[in-house]
C-alpha atoms as a PDB file:
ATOM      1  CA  UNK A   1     127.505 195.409  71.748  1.00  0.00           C
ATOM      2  CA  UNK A   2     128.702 192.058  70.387  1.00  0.00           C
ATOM      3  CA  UNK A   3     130.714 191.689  73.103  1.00  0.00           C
ATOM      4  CA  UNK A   4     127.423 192.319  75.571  1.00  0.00           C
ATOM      5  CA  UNK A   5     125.141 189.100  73.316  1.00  0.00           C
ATOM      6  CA  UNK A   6     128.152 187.284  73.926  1.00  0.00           C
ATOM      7  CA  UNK A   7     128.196 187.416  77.811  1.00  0.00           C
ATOM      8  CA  UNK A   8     124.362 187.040  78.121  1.00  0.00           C
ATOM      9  CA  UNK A   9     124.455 184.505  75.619  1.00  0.00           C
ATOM     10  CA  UNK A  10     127.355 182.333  78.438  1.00  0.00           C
ATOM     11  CA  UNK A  11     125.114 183.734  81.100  1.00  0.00           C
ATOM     12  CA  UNK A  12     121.438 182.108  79.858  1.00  0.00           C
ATOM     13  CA  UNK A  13     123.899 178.711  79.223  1.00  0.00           C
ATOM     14  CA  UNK A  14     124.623 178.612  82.662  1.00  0.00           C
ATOM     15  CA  UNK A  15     121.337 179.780  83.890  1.00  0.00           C
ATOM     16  CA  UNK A  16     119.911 177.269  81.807  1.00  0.00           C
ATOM     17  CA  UNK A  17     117.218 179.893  80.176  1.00  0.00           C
ATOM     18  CA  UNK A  18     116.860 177.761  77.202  1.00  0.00           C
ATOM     19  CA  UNK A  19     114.807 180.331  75.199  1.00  0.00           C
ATOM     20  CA  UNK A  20     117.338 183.254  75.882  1.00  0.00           C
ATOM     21  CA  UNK A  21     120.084 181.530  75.197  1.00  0.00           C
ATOM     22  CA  UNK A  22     118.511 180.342  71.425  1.00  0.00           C
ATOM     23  CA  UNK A  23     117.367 183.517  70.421  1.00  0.00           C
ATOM     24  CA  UNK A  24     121.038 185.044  71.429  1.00  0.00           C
ATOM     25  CA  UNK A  25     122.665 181.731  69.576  1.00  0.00           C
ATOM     26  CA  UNK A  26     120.735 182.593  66.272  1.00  0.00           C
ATOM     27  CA  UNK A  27     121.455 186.482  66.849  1.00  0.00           C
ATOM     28  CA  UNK A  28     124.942 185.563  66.793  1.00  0.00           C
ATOM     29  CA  UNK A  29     124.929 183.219  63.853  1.00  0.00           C
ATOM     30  CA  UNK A  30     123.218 186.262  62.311  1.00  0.00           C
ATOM     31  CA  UNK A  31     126.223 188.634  63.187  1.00  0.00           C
ATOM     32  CA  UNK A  32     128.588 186.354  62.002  1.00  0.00           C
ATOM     33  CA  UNK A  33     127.175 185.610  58.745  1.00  0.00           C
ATOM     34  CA  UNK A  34     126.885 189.254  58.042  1.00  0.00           C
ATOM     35  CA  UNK A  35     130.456 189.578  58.984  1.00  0.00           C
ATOM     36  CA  UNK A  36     131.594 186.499  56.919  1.00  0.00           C
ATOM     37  CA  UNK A  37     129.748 188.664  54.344  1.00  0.00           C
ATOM     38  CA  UNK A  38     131.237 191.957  54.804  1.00  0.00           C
ATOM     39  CA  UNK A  39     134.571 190.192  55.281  1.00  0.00           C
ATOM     40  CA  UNK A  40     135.008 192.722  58.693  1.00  0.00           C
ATOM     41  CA  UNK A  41     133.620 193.176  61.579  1.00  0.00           C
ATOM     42  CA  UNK A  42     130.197 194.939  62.083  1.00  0.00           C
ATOM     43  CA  UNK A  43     129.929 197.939  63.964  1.00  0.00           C
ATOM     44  CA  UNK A  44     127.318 198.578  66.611  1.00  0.00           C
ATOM     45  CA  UNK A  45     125.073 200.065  64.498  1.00  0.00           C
ATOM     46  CA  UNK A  46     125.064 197.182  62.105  1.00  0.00           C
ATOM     47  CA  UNK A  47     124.308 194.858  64.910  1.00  0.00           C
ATOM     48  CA  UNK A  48     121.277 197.007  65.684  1.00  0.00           C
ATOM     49  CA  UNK A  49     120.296 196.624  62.075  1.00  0.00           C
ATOM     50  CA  UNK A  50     120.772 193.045  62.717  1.00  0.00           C
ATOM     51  CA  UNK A  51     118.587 192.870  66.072  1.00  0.00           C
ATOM     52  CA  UNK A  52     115.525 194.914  64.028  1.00  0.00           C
ATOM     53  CA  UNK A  53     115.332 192.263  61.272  1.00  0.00           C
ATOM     54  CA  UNK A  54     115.298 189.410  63.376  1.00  0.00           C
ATOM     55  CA  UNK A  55     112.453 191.464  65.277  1.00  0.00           C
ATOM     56  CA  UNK A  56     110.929 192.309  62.364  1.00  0.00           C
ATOM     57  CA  UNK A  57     110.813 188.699  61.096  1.00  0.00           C
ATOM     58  CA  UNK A  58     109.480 187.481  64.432  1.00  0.00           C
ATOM     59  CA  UNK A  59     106.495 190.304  64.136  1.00  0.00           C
ATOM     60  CA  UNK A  60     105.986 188.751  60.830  1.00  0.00           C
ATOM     61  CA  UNK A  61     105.555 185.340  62.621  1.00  0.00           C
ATOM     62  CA  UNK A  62     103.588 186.687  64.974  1.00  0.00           C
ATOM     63  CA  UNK A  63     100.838 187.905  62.285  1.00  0.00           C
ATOM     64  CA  UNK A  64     100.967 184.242  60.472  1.00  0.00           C
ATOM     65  CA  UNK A  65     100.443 182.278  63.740  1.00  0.00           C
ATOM     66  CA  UNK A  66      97.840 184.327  64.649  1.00  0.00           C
ATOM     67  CA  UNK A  67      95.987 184.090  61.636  1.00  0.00           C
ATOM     68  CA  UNK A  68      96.865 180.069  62.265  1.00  0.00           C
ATOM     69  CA  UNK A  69      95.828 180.288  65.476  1.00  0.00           C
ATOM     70  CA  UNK A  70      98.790 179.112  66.680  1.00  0.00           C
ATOM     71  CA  UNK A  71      98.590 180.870  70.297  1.00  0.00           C
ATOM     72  CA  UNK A  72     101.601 179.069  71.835  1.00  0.00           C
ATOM     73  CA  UNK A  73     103.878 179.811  69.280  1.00  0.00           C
ATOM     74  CA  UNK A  74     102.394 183.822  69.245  1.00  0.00           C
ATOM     75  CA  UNK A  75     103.300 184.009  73.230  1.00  0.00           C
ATOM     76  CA  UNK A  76     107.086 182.295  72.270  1.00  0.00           C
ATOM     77  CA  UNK A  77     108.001 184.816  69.576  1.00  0.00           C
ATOM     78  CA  UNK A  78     106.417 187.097  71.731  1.00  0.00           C
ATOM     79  CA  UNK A  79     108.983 186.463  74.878  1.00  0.00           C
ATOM     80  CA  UNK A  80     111.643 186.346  72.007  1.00  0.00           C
ATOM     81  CA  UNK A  81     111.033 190.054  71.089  1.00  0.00           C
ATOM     82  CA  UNK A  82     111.015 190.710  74.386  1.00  0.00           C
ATOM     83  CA  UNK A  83     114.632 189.371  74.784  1.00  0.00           C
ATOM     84  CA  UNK A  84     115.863 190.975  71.643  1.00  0.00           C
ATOM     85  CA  UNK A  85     114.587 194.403  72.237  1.00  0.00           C
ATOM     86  CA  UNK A  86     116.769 194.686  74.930  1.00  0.00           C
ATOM     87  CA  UNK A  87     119.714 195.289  72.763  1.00  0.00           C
ATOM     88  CA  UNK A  88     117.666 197.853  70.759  1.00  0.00           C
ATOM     89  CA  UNK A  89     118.573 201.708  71.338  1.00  0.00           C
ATOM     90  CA  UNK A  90     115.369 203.664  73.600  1.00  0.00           C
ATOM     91  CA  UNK A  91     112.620 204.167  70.786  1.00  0.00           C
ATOM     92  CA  UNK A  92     111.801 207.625  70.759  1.00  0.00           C
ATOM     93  CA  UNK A  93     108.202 209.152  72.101  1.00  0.00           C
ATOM     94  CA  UNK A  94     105.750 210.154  69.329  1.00  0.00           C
ATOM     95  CA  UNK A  95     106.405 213.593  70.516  1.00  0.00           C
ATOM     96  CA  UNK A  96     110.408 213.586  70.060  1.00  0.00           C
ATOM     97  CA  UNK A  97     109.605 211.621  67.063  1.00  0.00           C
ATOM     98  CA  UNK A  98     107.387 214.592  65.726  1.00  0.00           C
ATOM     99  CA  UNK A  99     109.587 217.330  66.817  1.00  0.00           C
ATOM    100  CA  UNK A 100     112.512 215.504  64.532  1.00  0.00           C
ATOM    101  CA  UNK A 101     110.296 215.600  61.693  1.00  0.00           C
ATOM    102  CA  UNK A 102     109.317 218.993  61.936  1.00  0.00           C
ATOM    103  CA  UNK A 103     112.636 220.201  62.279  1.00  0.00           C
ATOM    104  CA  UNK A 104     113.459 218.558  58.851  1.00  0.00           C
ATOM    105  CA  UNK A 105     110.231 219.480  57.022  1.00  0.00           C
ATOM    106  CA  UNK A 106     111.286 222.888  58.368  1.00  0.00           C
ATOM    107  CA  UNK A 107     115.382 222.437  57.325  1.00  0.00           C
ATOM    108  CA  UNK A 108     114.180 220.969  53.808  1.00  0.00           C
ATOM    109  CA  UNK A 109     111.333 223.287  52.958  1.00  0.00           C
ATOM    110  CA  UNK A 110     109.606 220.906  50.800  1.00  0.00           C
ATOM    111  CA  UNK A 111     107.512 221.831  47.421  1.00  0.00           C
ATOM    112  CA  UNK A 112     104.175 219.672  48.485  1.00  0.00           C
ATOM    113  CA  UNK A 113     104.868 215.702  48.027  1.00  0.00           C
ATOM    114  CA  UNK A 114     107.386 215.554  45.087  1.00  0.00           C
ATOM    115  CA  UNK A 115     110.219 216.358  47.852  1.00  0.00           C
ATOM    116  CA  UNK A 116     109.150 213.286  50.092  1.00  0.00           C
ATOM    117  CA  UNK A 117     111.927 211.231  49.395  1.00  0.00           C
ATOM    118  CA  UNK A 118     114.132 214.147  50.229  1.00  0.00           C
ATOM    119  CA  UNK A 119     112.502 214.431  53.804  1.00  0.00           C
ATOM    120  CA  UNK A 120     112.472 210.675  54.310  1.00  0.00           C
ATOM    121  CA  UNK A 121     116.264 210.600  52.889  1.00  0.00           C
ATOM    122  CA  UNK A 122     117.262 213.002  55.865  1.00  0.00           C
ATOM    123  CA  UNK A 123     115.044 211.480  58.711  1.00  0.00           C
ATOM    124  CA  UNK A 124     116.016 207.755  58.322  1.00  0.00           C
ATOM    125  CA  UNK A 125     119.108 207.484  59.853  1.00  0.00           C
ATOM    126  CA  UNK A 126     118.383 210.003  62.735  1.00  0.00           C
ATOM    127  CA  UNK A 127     115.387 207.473  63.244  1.00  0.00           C
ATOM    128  CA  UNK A 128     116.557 203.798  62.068  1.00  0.00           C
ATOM    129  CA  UNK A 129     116.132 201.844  64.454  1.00  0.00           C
ATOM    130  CA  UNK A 130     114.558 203.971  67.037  1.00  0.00           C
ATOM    131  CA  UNK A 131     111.171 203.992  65.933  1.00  0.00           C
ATOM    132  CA  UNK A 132     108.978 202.048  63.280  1.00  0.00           C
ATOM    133  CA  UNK A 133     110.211 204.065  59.539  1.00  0.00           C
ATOM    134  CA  UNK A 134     106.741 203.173  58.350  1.00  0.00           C
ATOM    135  CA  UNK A 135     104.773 205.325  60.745  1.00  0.00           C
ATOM    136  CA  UNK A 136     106.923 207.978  60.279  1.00  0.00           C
ATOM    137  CA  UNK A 137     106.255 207.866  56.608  1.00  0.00           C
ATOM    138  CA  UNK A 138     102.648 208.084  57.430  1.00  0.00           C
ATOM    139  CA  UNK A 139     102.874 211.016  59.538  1.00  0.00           C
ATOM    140  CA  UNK A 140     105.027 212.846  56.995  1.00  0.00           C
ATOM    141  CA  UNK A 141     102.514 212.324  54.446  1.00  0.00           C
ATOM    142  CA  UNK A 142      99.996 213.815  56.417  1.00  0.00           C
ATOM    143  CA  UNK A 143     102.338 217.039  57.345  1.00  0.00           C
ATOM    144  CA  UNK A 144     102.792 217.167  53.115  1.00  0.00           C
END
C-alpha cells in the first residue's frame, strides 16, 4: 500500500493536482513518522490505521469550520477525504455489518451489558477500519 501513495503521490506531481499531491505528501510524512517511531516498517494494516486518523481529523475539521462558517475550507477537507478514502478497505453495508455482530453476540453469549466489552473486544478488529466503531457500539447496545 505504501508503495501505491507513493506512485500517486509522483503521479499528482506531474499532473500538477496540487491538492492530491499535499494530502498524499502529509500521508506520507505520517507513515514515516510512525515508522521512525516503531523503528520498522508499518504493515498495510497500520497504514490503514494511519489513513482513518488523518480522516478522522479532517471530519473533525469539517465540524469546526462549519460551526465557523468557513464553507471553503468545509468543501477542501471535503475533496481531501475524498482522496484519502481511496486507500481505505470497502466499508461494509449496515446489513454485513449487522450479520457480523450477530454472529458474535451469538459466539459470545453475553450475560445482559456487563459482557459488552467482551463483544466489542471480538468485533473491533473484524471491523477497524471498515466501518465507523462508534455506530457499531450503538447498535450493540441496543441488541444488549
Amino acid at each position: 500500500m505504501k508503495e501505491q501513495i507513493q506512485k500517486d503521490y509522483i503521479e499528482a506531481f506531474k499532473a500538477k493536482e496540487t491538492l492530491k499531491k499535499d494530502v498524499l505528501g502529509l500521508l506520507k510524512g505520517a507513515i514515516q513518522n510512525a515508522e521512525i517511531n516503531k523503528k520498522e516498517e508499518l504493515s498495510d494494516e497500520e497504514i490503514i490505521d494511519i489513513v482513518n486518523k488523518q480522516i478522522k481529523l479532517r471530519k473533525d475539521g469539517i465540524v469546526e469550520f462549519e460551526k465557523a462558517g468557513r464553507d471553503n475550507l468545509v468543501s477542501q477537507y471535503q475533496e481531501e477525504i475524498d482522496v484519502l478514502t481511496k486507500y481505505m478497505p470497502e466499508e461494509l453495508t449496515p446489513e454485513e455489518v449487522d450479520s457480523i455482530i450477530d454472529e458474535v453476540i451469538n459466539a459470545v453469549k453475553p450475560d445482559g451489558m456487563k459482557d459488552f466489552g467482551k463483544i466489542m473486544k471480538e468485533l473491533t478488529p473484524r471491523l477497524k477500519g471498515r466501518t465507523d466503531i462508534s455506530k457499531v457500539s450503538g447498535l450493540v447496545k441496543e441488541k444488549l
